[in-house]
N, C-alpha and C. Protein backbone atom coordinates (compact mmCIF):
# COMPACT_ATOMS: atom_id res chain seq x y z
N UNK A 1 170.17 149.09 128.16
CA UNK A 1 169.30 147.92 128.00
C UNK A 1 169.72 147.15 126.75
N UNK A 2 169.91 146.16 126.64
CA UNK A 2 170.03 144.91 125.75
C UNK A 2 169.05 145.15 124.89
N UNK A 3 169.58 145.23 123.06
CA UNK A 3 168.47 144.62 122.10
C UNK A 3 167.82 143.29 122.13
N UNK A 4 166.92 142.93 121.60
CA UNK A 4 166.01 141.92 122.29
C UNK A 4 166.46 141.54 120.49
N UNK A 5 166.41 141.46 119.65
CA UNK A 5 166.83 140.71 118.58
C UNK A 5 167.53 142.06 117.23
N UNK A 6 168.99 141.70 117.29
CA UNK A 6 169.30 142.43 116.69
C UNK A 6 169.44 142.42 114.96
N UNK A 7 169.48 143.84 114.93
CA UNK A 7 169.16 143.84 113.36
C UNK A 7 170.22 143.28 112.65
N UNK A 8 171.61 143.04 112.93
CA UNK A 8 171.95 142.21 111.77
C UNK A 8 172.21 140.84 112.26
N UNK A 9 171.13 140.53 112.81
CA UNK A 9 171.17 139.12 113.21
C UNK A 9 171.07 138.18 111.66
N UNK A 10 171.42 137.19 111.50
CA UNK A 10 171.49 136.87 109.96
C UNK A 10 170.03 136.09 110.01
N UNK A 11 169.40 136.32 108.82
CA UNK A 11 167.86 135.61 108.54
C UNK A 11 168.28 134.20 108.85
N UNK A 12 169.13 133.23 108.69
CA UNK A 12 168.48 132.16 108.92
C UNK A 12 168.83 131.67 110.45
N UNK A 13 169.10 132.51 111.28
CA UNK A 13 169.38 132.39 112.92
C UNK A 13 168.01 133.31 113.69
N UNK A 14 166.99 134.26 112.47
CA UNK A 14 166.69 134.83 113.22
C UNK A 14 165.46 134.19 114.14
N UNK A 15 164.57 133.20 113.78
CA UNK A 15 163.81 132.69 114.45
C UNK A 15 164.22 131.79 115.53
N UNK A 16 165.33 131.15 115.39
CA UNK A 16 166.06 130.19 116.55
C UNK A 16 165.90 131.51 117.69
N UNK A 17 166.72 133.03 117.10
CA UNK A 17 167.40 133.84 117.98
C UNK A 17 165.88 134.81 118.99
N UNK A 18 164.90 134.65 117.82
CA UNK A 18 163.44 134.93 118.41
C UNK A 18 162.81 133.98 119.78
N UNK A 19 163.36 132.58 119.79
CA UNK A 19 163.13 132.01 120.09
C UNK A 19 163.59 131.48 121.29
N UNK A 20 164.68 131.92 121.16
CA UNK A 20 165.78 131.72 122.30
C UNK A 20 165.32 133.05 123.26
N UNK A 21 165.49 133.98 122.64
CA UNK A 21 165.13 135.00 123.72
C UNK A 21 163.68 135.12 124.60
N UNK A 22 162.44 134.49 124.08
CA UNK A 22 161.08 134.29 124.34
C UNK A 22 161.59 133.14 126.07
N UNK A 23 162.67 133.01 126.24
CA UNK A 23 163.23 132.21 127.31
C UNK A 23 163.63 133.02 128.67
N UNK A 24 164.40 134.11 127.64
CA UNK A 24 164.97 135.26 128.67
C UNK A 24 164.32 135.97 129.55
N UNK A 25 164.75 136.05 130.84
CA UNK A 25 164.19 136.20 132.09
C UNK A 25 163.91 137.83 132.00
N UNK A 26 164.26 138.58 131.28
CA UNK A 26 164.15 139.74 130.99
C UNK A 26 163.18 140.46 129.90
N UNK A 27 162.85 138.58 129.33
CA UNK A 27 161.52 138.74 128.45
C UNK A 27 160.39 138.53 128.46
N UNK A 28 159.30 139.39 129.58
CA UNK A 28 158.55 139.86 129.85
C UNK A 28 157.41 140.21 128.91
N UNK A 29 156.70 139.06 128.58
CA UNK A 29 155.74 139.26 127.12
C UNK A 29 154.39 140.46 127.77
N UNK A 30 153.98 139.99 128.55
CA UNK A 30 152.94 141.26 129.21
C UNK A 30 153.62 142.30 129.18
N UNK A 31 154.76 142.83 129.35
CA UNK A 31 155.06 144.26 128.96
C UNK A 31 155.06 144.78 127.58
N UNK A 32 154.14 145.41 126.84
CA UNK A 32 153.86 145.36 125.49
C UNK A 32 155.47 146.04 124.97
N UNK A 33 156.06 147.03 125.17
CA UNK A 33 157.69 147.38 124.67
C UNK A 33 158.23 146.10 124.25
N UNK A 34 157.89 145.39 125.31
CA UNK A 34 158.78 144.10 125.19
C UNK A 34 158.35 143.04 124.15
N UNK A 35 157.72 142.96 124.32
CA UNK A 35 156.90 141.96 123.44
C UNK A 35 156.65 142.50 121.97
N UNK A 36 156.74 144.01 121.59
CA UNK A 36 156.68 144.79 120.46
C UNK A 36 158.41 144.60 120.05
N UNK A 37 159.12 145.05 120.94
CA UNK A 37 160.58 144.76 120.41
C UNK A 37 161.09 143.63 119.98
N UNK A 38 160.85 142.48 120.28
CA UNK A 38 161.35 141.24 120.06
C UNK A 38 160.28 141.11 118.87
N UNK A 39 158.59 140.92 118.67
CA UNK A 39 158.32 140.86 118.03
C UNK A 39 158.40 141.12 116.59
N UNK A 40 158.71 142.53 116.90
CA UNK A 40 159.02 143.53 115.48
C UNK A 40 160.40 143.17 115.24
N UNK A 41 161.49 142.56 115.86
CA UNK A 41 162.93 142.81 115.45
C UNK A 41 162.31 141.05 114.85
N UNK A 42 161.63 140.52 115.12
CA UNK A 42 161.48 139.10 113.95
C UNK A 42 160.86 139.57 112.66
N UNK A 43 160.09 139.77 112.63
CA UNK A 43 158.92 140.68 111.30
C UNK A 43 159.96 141.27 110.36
N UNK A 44 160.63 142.34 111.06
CA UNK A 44 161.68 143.31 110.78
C UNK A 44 163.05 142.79 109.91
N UNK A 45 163.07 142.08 110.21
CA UNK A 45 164.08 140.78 109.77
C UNK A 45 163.51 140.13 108.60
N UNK A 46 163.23 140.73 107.31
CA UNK A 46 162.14 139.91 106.09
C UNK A 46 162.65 138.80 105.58
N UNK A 47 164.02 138.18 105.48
CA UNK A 47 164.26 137.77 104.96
C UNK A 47 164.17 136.28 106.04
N UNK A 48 164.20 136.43 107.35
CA UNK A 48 164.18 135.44 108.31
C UNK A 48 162.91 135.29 108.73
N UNK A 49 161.99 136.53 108.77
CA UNK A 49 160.38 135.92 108.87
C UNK A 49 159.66 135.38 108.07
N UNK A 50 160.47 135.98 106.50
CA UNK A 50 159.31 135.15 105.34
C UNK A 50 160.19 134.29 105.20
N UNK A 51 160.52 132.84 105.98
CA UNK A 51 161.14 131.85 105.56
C UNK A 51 160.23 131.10 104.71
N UNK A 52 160.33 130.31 104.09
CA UNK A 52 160.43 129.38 103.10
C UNK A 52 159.31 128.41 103.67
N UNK A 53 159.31 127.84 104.82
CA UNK A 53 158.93 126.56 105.50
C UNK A 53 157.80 127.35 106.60
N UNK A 54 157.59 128.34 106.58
CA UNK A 54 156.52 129.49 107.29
C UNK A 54 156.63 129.38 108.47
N UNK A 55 157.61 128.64 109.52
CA UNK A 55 157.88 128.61 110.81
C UNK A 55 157.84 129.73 111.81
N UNK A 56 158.45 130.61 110.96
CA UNK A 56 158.59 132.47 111.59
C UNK A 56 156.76 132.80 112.13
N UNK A 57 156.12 132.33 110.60
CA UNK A 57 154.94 132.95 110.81
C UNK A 57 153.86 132.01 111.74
N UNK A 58 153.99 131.12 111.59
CA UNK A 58 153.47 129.89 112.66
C UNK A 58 154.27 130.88 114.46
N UNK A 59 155.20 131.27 114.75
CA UNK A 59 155.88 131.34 116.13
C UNK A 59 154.88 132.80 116.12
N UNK A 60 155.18 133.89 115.88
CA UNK A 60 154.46 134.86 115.61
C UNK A 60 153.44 134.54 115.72
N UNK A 61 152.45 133.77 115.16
CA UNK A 61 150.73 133.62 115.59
C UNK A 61 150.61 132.86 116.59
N UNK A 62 151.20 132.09 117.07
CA UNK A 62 151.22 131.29 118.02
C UNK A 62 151.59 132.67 119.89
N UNK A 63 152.79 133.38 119.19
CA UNK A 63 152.54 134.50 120.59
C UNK A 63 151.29 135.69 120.36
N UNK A 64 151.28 136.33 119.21
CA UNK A 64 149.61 137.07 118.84
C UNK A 64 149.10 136.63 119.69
N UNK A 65 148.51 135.22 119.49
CA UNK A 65 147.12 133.96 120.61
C UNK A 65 147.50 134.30 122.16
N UNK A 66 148.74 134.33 122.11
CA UNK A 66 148.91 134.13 123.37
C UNK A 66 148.97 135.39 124.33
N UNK A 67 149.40 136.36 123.35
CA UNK A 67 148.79 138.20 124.19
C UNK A 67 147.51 138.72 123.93
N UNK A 68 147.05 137.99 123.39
CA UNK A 68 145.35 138.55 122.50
C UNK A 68 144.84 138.73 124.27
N UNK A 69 144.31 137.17 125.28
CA UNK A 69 143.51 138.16 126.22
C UNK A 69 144.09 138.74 127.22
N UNK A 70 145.66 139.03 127.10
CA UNK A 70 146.11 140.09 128.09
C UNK A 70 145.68 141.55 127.57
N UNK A 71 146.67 141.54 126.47
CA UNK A 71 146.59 142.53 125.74
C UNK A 71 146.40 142.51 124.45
N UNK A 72 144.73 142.60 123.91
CA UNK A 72 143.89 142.93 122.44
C UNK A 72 144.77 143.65 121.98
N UNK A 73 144.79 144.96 121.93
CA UNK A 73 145.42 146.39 121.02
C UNK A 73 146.74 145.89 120.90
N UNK A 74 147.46 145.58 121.46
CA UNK A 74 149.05 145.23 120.95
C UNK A 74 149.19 144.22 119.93
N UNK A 75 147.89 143.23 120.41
CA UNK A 75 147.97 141.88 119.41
C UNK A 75 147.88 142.36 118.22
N UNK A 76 146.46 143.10 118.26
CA UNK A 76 146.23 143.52 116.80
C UNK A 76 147.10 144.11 115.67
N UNK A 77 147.33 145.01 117.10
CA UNK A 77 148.75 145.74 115.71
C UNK A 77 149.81 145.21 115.72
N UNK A 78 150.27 144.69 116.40
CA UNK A 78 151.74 143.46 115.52
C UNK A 78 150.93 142.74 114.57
N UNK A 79 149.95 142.42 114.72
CA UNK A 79 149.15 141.18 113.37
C UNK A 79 149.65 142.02 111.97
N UNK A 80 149.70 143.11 111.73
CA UNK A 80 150.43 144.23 110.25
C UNK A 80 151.35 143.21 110.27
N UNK A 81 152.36 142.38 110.99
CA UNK A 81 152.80 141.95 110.12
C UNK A 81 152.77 140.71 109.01
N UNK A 82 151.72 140.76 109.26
CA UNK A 82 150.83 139.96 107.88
C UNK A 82 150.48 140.40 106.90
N UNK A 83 150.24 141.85 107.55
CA UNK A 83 149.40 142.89 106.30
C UNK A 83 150.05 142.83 104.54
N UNK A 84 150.99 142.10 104.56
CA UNK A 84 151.19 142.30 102.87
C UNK A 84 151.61 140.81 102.67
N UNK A 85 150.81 140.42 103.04
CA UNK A 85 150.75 138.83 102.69
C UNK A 85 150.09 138.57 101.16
N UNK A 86 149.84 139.06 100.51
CA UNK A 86 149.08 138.73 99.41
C UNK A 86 150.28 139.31 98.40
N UNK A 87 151.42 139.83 98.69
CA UNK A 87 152.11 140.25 98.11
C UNK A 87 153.40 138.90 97.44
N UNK A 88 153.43 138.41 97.99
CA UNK A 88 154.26 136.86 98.12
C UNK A 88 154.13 135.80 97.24
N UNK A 89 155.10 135.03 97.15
CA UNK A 89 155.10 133.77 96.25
C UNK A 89 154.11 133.19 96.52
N UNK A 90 153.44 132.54 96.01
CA UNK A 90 151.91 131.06 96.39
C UNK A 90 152.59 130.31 97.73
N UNK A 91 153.55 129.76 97.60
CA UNK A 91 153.91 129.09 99.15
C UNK A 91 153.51 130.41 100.24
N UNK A 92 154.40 131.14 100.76
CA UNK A 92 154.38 131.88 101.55
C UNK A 92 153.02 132.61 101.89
N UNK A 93 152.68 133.25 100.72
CA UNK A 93 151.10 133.33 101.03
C UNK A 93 150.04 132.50 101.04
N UNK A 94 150.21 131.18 101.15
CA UNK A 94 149.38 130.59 101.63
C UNK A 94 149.53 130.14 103.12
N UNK A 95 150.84 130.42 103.24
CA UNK A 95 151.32 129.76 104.83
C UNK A 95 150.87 131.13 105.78
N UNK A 96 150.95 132.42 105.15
CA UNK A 96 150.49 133.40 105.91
C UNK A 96 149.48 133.32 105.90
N UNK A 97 148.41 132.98 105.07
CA UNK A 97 146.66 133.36 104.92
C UNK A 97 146.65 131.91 105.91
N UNK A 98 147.03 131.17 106.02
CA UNK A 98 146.95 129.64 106.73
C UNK A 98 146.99 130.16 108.43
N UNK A 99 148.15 130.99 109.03
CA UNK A 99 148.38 131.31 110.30
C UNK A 99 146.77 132.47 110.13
N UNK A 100 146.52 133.62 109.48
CA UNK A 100 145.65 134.35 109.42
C UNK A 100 144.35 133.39 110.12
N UNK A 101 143.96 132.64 108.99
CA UNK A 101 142.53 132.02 109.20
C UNK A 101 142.40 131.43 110.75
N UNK A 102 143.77 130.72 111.33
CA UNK A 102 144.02 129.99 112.20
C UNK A 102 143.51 131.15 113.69
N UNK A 103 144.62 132.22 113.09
CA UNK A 103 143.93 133.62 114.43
C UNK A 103 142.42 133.33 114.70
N UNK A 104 141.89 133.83 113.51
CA UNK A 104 140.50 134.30 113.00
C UNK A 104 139.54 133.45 113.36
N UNK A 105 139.74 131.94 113.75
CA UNK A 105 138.77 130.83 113.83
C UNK A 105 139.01 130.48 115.64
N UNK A 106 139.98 131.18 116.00
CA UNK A 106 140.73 131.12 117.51
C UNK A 106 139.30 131.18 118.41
N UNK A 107 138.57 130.19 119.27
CA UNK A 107 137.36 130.82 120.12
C UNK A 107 137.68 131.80 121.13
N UNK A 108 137.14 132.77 121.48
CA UNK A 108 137.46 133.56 122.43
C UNK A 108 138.24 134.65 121.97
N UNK A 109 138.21 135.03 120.63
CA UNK A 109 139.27 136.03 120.47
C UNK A 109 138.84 137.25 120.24
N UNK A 110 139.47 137.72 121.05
CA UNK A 110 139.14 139.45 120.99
C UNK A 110 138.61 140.31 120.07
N UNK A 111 137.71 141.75 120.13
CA UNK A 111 137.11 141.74 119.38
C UNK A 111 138.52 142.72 118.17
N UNK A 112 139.35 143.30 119.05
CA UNK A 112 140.40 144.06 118.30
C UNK A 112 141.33 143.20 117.27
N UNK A 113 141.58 142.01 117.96
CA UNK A 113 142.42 140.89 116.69
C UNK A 113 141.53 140.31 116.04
N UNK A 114 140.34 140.28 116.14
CA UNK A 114 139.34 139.51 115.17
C UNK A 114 139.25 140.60 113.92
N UNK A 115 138.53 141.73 114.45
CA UNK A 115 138.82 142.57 113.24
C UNK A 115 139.80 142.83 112.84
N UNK A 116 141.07 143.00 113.19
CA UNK A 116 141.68 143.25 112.14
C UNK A 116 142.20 141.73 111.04
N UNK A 117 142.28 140.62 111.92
CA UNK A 117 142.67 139.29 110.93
C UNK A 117 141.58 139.45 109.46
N UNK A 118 140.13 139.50 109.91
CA UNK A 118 139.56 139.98 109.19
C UNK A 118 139.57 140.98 108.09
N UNK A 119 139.89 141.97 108.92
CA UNK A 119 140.65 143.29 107.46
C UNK A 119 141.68 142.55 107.16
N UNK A 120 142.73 141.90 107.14
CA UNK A 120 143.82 141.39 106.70
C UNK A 120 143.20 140.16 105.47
N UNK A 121 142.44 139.58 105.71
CA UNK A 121 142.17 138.42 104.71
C UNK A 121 140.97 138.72 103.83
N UNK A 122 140.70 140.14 104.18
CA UNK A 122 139.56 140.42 102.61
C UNK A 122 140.02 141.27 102.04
């Protein structure tokens, strides 16, 4: 089986390369493996998810939203990769606490990604 985003993909290709593959006919977001592998190989990638311009983290909350009412429990726990958002320069952590609040204010959102966005921003 094909890596879904590989690790020495270089940080500043890795969100194009996140992005490109979210295309691939083999990328099957309801299958949580799948959607955990590609996910995590962006996250995983620190230097290409904590970009500069917070795009990584904007694409990432934008698919979270979009598996939350298939699948709650998967959403939630890829959301960790926010979990050390307070750790970061003032840009970056504000662009992460910015995608956070954005989850968190989402209508309809599950009760498993609500709490944890919640544990994440107090």
């Amino acid at each position: 089986m094909r890596e879904w985003l590989e690790a020495n993909c270089p940080p500043e290709m890795a969100l194009e390369r996140a992005e490109a593959l979210t295309g691939d006919p083999l990328f099957t977001w309801k299958t949580p493996n799948r959607f955990r592998a590609l996910m995590a190989g962006l996250s995983g990638n620190h230097a290409g998810f904590h970009r500069a311009d917070g795009a990584s983290y904007r694409f990432y909350a934008d698919w979270l939203l979009k598996l939350d009412p298939v699948n709650p429990q998967v959403a939630a726990r890829m959301s960790t990769a926010f979990e050390t958002w307070t750790r970061y320069d003032e840009g970056r952590r504000e662009k992460m606490r910015s995608e956070l609040e954005r989850i968190a204010a989402q209508p309809g959102l599950s009760r498993d990604l609500s709490e944890m966005t919640q544990r994440l921003l107090s």
